[in-house]
C-alpha atoms as a PDB file:
ATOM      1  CA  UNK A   1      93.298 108.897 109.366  1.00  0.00           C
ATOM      2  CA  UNK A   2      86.688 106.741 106.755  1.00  0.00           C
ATOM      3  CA  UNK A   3      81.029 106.347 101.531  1.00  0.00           C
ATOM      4  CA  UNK A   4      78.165 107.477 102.966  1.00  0.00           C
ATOM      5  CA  UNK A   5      77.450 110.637 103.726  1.00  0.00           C
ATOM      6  CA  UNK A   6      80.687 111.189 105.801  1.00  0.00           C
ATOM      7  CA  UNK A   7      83.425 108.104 104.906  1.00  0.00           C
ATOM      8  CA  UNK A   8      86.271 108.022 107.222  1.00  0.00           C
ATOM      9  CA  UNK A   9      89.808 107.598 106.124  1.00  0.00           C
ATOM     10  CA  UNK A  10      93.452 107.898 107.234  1.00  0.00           C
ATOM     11  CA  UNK A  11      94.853 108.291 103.493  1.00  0.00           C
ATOM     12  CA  UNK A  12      98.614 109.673 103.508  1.00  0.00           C
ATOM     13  CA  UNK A  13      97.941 112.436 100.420  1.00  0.00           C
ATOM     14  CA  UNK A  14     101.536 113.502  98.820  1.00  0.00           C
ATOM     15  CA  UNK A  15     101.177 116.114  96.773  1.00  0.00           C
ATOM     16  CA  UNK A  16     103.329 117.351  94.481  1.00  0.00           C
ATOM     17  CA  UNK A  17     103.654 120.338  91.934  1.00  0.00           C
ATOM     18  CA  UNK A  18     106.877 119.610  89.913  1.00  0.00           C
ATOM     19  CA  UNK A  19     108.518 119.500  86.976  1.00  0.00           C
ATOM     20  CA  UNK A  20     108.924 115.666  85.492  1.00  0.00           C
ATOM     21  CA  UNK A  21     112.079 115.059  83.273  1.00  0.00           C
ATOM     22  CA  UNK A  22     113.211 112.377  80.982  1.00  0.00           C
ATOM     23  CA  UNK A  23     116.329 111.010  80.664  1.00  0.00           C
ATOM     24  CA  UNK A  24     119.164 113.423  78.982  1.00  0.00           C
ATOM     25  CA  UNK A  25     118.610 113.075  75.395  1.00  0.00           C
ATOM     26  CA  UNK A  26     115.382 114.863  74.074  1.00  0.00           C
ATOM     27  CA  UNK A  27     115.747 118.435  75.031  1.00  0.00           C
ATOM     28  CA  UNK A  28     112.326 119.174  73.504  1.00  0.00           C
ATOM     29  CA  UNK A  29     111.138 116.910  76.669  1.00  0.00           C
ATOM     30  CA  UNK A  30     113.304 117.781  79.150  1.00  0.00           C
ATOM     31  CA  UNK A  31     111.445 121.190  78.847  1.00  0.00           C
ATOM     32  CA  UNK A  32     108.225 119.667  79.946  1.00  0.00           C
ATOM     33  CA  UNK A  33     106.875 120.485  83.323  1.00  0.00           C
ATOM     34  CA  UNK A  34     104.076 118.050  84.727  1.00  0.00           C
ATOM     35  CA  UNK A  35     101.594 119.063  87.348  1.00  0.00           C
ATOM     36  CA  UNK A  36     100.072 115.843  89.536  1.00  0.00           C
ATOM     37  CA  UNK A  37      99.097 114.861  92.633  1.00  0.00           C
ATOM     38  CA  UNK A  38     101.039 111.833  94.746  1.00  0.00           C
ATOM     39  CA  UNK A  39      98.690 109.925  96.939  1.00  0.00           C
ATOM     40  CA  UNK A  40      99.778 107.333  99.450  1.00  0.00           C
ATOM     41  CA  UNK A  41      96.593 105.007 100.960  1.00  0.00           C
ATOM     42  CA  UNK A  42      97.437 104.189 104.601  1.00  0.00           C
ATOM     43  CA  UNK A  43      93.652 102.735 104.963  1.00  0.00           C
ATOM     44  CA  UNK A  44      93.658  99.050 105.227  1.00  0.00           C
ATOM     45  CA  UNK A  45      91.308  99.398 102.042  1.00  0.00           C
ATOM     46  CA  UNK A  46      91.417 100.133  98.435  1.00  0.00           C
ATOM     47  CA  UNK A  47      89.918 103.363  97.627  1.00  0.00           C
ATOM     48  CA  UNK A  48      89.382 105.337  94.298  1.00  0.00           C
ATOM     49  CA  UNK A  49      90.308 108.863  93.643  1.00  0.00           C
ATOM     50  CA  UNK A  50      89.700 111.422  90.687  1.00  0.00           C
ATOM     51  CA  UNK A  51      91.127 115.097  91.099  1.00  0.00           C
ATOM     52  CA  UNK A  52      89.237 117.893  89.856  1.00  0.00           C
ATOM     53  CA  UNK A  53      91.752 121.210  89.475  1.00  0.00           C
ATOM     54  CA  UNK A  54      90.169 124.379  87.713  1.00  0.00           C
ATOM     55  CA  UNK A  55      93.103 125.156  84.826  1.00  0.00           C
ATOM     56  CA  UNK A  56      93.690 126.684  81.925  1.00  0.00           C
ATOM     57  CA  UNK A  57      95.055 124.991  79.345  1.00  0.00           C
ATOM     58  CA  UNK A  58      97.886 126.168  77.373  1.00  0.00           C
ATOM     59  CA  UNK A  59      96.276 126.781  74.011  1.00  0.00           C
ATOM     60  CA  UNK A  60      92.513 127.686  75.852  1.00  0.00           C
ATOM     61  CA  UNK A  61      91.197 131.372  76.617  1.00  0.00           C
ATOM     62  CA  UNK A  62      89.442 130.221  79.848  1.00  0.00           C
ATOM     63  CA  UNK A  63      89.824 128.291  82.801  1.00  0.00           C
ATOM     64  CA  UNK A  64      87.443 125.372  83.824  1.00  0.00           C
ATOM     65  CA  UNK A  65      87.025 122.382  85.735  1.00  0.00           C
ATOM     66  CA  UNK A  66      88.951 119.139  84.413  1.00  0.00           C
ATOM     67  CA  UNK A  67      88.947 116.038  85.365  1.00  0.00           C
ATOM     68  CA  UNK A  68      91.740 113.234  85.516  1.00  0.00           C
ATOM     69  CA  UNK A  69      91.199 109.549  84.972  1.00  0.00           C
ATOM     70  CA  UNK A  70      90.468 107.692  88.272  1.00  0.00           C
ATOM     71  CA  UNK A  71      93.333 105.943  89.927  1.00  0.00           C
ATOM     72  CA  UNK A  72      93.330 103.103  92.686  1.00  0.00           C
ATOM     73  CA  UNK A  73      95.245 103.489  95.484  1.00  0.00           C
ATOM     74  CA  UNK A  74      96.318 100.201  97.075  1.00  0.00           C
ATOM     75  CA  UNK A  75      96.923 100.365 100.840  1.00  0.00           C
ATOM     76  CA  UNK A  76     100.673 101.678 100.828  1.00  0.00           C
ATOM     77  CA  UNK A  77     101.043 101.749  97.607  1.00  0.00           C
ATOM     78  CA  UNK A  78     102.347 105.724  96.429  1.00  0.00           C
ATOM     79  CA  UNK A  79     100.275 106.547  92.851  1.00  0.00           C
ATOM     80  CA  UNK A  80     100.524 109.885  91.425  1.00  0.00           C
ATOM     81  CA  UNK A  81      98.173 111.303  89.674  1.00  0.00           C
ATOM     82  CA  UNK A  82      98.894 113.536  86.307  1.00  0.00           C
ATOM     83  CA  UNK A  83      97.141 116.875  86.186  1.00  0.00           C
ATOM     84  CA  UNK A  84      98.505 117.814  82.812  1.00  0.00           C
ATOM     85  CA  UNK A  85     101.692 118.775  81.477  1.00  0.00           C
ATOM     86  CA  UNK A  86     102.827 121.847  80.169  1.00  0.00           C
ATOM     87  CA  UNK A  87     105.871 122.981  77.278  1.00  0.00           C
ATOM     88  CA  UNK A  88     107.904 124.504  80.742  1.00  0.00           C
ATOM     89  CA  UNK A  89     107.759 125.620  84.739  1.00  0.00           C
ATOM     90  CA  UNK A  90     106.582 129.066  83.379  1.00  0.00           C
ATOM     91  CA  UNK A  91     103.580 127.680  81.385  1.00  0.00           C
ATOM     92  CA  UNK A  92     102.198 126.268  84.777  1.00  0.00           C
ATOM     93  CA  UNK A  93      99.040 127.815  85.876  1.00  0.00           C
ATOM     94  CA  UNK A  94      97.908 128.749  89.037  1.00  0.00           C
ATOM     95  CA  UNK A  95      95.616 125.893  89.427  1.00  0.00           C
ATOM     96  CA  UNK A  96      92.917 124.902  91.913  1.00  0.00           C
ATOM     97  CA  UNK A  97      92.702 121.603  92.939  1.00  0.00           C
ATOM     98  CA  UNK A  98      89.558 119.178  94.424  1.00  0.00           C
ATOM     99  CA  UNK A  99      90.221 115.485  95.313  1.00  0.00           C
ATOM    100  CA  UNK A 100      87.385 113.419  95.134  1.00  0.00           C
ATOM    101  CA  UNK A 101      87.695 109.944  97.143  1.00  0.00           C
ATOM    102  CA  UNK A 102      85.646 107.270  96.918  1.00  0.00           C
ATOM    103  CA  UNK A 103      84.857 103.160  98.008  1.00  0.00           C
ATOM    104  CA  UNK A 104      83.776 102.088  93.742  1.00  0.00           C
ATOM    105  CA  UNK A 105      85.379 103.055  90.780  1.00  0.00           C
ATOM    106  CA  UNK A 106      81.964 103.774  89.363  1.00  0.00           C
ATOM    107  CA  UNK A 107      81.029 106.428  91.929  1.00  0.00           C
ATOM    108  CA  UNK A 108      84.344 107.774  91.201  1.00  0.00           C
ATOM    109  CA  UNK A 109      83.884 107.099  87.595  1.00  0.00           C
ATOM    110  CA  UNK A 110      80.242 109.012  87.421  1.00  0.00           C
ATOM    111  CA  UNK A 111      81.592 111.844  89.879  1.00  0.00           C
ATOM    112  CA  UNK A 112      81.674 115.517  88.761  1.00  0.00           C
ATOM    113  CA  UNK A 113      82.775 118.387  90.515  1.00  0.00           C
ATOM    114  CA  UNK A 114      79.372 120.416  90.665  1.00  0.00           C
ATOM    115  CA  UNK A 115      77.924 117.344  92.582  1.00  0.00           C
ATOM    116  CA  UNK A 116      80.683 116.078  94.467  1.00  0.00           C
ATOM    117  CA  UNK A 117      79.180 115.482  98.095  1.00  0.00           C
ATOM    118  CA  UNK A 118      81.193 117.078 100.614  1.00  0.00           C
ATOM    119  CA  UNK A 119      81.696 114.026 102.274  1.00  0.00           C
ATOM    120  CA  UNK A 120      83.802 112.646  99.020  1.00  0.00           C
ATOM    121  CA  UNK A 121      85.943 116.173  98.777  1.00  0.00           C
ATOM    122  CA  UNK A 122      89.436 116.914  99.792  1.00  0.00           C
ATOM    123  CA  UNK A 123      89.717 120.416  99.151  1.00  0.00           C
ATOM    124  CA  UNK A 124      93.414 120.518  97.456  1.00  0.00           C
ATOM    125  CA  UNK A 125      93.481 124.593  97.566  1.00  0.00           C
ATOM    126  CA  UNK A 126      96.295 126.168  95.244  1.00  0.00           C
ATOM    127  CA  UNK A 127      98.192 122.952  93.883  1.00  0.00           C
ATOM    128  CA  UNK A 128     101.390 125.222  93.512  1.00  0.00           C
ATOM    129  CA  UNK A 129     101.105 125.994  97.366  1.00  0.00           C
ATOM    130  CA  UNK A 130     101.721 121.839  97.864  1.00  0.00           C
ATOM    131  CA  UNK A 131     104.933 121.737  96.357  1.00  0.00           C
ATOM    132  CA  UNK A 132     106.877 118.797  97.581  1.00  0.00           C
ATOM    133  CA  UNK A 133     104.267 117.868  99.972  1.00  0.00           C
ATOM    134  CA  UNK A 134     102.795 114.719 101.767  1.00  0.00           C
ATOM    135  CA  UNK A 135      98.966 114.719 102.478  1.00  0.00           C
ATOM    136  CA  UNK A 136      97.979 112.233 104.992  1.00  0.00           C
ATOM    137  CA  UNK A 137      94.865 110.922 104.326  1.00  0.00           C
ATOM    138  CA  UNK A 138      93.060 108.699 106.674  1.00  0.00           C
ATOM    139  CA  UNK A 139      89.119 107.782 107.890  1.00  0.00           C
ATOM    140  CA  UNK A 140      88.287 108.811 111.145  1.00  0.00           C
ATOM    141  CA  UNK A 141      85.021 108.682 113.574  1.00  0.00           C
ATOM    142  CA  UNK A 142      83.500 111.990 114.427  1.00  0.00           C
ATOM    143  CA  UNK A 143      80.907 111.047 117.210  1.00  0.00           C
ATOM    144  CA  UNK A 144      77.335 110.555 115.671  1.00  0.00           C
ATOM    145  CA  UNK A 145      78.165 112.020 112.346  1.00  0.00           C
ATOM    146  CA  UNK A 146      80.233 108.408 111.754  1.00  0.00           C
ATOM    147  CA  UNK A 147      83.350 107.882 109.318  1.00  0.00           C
ATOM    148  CA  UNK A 148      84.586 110.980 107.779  1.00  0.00           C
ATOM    149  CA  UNK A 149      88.170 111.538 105.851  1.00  0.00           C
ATOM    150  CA  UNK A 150      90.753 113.238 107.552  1.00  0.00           C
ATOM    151  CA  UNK A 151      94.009 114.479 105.845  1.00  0.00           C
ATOM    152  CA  UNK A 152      97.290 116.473 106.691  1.00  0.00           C
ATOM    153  CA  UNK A 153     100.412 118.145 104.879  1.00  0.00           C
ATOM    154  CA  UNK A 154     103.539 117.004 105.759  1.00  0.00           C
ATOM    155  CA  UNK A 155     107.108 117.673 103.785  1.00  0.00           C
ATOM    156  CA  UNK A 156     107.727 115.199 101.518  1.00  0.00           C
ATOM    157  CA  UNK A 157     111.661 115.299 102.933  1.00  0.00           C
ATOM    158  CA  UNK A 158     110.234 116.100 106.813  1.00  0.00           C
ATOM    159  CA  UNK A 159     111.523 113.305 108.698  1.00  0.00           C
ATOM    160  CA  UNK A 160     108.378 112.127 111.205  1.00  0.00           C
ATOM    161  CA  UNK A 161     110.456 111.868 114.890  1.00  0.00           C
ATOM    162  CA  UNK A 162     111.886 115.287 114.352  1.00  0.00           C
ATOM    163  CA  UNK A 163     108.737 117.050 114.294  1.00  0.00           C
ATOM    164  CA  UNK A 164     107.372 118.175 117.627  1.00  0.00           C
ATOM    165  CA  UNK A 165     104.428 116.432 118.700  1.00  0.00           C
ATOM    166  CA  UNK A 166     101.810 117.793 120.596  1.00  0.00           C
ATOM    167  CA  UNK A 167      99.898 114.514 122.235  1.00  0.00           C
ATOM    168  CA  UNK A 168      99.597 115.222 125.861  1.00  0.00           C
ATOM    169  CA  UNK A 169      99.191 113.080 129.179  1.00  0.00           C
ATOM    170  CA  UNK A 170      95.992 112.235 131.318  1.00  0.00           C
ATOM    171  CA  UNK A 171      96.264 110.744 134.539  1.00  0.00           C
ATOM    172  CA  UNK A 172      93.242 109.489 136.504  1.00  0.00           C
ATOM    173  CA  UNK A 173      92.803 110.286 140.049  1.00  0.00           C
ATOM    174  CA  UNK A 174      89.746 110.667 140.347  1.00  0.00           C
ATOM    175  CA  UNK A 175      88.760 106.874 142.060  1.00  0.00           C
ATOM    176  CA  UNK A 176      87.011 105.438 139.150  1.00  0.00           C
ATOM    177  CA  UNK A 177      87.533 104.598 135.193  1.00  0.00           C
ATOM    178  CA  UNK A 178      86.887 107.281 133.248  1.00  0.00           C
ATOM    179  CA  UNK A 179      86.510 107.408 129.345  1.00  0.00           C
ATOM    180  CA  UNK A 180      88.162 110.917 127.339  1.00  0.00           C
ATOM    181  CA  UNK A 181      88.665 112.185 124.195  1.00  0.00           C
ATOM    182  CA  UNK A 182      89.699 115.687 123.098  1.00  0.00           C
ATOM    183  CA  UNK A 183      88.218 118.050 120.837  1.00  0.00           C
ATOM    184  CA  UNK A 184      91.432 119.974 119.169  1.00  0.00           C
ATOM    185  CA  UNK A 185      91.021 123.029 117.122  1.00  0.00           C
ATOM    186  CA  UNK A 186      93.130 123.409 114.801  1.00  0.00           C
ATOM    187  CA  UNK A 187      94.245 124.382 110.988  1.00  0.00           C
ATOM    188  CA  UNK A 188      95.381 121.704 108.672  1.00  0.00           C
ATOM    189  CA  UNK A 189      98.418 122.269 106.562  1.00  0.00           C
ATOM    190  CA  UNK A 190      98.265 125.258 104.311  1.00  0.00           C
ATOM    191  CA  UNK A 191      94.278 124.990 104.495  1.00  0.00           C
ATOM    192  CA  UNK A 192      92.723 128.033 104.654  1.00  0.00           C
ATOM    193  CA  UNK A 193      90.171 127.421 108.034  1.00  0.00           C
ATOM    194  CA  UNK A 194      90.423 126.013 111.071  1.00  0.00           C
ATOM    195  CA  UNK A 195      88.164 123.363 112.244  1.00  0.00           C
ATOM    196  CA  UNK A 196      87.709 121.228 115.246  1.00  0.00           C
ATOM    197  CA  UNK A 197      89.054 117.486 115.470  1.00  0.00           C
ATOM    198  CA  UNK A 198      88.636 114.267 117.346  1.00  0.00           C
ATOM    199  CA  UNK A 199      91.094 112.685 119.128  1.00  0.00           C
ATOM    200  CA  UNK A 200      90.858 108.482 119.614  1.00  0.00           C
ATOM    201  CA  UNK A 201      88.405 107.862 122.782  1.00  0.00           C
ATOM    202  CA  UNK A 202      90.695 106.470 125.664  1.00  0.00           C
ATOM    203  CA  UNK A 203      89.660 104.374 128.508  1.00  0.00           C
ATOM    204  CA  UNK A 204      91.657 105.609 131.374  1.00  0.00           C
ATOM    205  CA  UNK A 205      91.797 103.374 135.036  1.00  0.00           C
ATOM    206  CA  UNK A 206      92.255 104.360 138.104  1.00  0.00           C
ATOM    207  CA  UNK A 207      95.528 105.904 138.650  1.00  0.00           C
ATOM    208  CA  UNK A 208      96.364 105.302 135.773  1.00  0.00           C
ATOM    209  CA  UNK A 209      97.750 107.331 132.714  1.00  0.00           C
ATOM    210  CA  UNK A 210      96.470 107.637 129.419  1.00  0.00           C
ATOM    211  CA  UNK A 211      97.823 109.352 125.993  1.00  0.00           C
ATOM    212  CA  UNK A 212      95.257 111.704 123.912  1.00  0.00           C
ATOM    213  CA  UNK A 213      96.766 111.668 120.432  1.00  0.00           C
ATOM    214  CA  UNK A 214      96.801 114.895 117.931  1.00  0.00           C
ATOM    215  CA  UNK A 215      97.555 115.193 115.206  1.00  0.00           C
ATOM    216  CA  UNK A 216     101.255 116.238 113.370  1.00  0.00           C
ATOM    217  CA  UNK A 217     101.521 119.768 113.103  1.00  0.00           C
ATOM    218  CA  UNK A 218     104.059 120.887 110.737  1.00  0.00           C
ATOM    219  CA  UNK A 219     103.663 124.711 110.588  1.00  0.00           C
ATOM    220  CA  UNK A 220     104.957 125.988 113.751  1.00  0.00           C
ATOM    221  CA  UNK A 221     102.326 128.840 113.902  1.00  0.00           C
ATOM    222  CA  UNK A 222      99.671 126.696 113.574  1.00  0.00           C
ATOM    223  CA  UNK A 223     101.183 124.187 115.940  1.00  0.00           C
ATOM    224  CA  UNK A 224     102.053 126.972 118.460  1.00  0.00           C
ATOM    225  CA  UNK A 225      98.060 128.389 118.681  1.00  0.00           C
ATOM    226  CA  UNK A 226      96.214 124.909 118.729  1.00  0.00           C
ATOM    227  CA  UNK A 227      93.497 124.749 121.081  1.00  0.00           C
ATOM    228  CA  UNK A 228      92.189 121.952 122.939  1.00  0.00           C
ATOM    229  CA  UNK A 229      88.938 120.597 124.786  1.00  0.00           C
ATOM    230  CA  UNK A 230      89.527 117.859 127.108  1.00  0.00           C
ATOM    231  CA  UNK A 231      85.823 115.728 127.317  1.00  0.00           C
ATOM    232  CA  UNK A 232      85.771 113.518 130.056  1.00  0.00           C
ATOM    233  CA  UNK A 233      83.231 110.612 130.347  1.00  0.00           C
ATOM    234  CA  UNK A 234      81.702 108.195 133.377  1.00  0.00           C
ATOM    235  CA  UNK A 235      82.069 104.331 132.769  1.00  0.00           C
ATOM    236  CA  UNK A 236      78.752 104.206 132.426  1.00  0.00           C
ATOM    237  CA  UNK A 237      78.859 106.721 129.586  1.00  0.00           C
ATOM    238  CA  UNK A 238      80.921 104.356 126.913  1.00  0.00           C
ATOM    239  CA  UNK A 239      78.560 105.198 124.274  1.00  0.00           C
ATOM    240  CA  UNK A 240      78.130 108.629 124.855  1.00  0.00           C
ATOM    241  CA  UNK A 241      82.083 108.955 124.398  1.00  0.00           C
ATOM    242  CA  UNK A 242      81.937 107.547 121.348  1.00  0.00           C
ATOM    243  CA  UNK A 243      79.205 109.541 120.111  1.00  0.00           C
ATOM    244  CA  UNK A 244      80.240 113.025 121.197  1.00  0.00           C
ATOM    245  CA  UNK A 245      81.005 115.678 119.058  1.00  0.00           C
ATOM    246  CA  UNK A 246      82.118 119.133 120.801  1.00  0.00           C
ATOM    247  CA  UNK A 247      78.939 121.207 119.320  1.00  0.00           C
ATOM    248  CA  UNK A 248      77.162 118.339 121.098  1.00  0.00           C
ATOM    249  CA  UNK A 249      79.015 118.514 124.776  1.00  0.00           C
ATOM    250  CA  UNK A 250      77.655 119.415 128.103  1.00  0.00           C
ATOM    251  CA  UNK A 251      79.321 121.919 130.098  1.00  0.00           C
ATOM    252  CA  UNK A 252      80.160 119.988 133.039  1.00  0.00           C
ATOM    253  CA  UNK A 253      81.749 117.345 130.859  1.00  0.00           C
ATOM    254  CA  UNK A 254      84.540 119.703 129.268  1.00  0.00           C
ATOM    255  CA  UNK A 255      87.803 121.271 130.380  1.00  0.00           C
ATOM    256  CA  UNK A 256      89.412 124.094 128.486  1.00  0.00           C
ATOM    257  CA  UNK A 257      92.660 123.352 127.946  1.00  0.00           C
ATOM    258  CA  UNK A 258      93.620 126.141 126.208  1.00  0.00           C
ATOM    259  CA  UNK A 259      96.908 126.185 123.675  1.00  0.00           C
ATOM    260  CA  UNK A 260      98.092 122.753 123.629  1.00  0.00           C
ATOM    261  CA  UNK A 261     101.706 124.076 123.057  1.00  0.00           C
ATOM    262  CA  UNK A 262     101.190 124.998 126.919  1.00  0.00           C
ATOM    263  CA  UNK A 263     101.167 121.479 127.664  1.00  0.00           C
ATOM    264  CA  UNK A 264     104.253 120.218 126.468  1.00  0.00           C
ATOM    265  CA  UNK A 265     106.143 118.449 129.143  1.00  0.00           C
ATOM    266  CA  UNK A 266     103.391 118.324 131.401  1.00  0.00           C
ATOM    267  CA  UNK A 267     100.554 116.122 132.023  1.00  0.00           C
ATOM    268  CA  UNK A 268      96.888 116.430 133.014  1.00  0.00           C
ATOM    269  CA  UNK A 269      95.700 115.210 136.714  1.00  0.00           C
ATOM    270  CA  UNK A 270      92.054 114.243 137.212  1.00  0.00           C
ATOM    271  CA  UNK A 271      90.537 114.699 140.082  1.00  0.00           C
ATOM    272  CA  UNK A 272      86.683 114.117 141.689  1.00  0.00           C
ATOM    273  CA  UNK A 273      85.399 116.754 143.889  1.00  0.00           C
ATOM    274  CA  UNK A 274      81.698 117.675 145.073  1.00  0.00           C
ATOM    275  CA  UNK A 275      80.018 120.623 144.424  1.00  0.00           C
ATOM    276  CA  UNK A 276      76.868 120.816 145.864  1.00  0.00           C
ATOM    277  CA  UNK A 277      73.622 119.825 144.221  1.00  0.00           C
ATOM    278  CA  UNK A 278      75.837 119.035 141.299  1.00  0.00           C
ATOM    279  CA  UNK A 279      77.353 115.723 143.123  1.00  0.00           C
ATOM    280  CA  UNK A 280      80.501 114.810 141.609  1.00  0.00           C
ATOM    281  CA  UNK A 281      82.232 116.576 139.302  1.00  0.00           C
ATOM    282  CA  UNK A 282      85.791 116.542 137.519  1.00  0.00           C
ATOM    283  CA  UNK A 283      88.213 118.909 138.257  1.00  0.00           C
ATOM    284  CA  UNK A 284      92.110 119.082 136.516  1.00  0.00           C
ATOM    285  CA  UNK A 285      95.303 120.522 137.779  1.00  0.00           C
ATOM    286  CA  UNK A 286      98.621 120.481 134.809  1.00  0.00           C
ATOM    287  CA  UNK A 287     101.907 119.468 136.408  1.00  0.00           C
ATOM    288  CA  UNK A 288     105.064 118.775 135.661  1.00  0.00           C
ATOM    289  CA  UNK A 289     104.710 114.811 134.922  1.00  0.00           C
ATOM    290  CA  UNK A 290     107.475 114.270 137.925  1.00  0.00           C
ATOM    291  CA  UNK A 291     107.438 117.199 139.827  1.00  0.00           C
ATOM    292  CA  UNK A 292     104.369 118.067 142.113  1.00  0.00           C
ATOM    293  CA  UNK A 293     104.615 121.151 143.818  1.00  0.00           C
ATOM    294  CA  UNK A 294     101.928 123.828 145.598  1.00  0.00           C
ATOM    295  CA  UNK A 295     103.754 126.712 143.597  1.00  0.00           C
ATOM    296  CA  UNK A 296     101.123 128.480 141.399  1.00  0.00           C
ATOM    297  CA  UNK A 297     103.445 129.595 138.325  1.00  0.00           C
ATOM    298  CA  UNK A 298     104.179 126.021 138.026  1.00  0.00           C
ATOM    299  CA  UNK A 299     100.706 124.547 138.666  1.00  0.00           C
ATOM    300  CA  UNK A 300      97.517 125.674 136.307  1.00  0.00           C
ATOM    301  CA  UNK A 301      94.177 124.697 137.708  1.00  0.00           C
ATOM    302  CA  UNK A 302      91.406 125.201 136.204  1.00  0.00           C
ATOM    303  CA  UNK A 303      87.613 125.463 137.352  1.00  0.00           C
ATOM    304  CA  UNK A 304      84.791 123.106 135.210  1.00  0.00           C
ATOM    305  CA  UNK A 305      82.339 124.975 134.108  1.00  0.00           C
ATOM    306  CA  UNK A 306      78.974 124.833 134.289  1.00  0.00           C
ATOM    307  CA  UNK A 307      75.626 124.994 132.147  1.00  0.00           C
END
């Protein structure tokens, strides 16, 4: 869920690695296997894409870097982009693939993989690994470093409400309107690292509750170990919100939340205490979201620290 150095973007990516058949009647073609990429734009813009995958072709001795022809992908629309096609499954290297994403066909046009800017890459990994998968694509603000694209892996058959979600609660006692976003550290789908994300700033009222959104986690072992950094902001501090990234973050204005799995069917509680020299500070408790009780295997609380 957003090309300058960083361009944001919310593109739904479906990739698949299959095998393409005619209709019955030319057996020669029905042996054909075709390796693309399908790409779904959930942007509210048109973008352009090229992949880059690192292949041997069938008749070559060596692999290399190809290119495909660049495809625009209308908001919602599903294109798929051809790879190459081989005489059967078996014929199918392991390929590599690199999507590069951009705002004009001619930057997409001009683009080749030894200068692709980082900030125009998808890294695809193995294409084979993707199999019948959805990549969701999108642009999304990362504090001062602005619009960057973000992307995750999703079955293509995976129906969205049956996958457990791990958004969690934050409810504001702590007097005044606060401002908080979470840092979440996480793995995308069958991506080999794990990197930290931004969740949409929330303005939260007094005694009120607000939602911090993460993102769709398909893999349960990567959905059972994400981490997450709760980053809580005064009014007055609007812009700083917006702006923050976690390697930028004060002490006092993060909570460890620790695996989000943790959190499910609780909520977080916000509450102002002083502490000294320091003034006022935020401190959290997790309870059940209907159930408050002084019992410490039920309660968590959790001490801000300090720099």
């Amino acid at each position: 869920m957003r090309i300058h150095t960083y361009l944001g973007l919310s593109l739904l990516i479906l990739y698949i690695t299959g095998c393409a058949f005619d209709q019955p009647g030319a057996k020669a073609a029905q042996s054909e296997c075709t390796l693309a990429v399908k790409i779904r734009n959930i942007t509210k813009r048109a973008l352009y894409a090229t992949c880059f995958a690192y292949i041997k072709k069938e008749q070559s001795p060596r692999w290399r870097w190809q290119k495909t022809n660049v495809y625009e992908l209308i908001p919602d629309k599903d294109v798929i982009i051809t790879i190459d096609t081989f005489k059967s499954p078996r014929s199918v290297p392991d390929a590599l693939g690199v999507l590069g994403v951009f705002t004009t066909y001619e930057e997409a046009d001009n683009a080749i993989y030894e200068l692709l800017a980082d900030a125009n890459k998808i890294d695809l990994d193995r294409l084979q690994k993707l199999r019948d998968k959805t990549v969701l694509l999108g642009i999304e603000k990362y504090g001062v470093v602005g619009d960057i694209f973000d992307y995750s892996f999703v079955p293509d058959n995976a129906k969205p409400h049956a996958i457990p979600e791990l958004d969690f609660a934050v409810e504001n006692r702590s007097g005044k309107p606060l401002y908080a976003t979470a840092f979440i550290y996480e793995k995308k789908e069958d991506m080999p690292i794990w990197r930290y994300d931004k969740s949409p700033v929330i303005k939260i009222e007094p005694d009120q509750t607000g939602v911090i959104d993460v993102d769709t986690m398909t893999n349960q072992y990567d959905r059972k170990y994400t981490r997450g950094f709760l980053a809580i902001f005064d009014e007055s501090e609007k812009k700083q919100a917006y702006d923050s990234t976690y390697q930028l973050l004060e002490g006092h204005q993060t909570i460890n939340l620790g695996l989000l799995s943790a959190l499910e069917n609780r909520k977080v509680i916000l509450k102002s205490q002083k502490y000294g020299i320091m003034g006022d500070v935020i401190d959290f408790v997790v309870k059940e979201p209907r159930k408050i009780t002084n019992s410490k295997s039920e309660n968590i609380r959790y001490q801000p620290r300090y720099n």
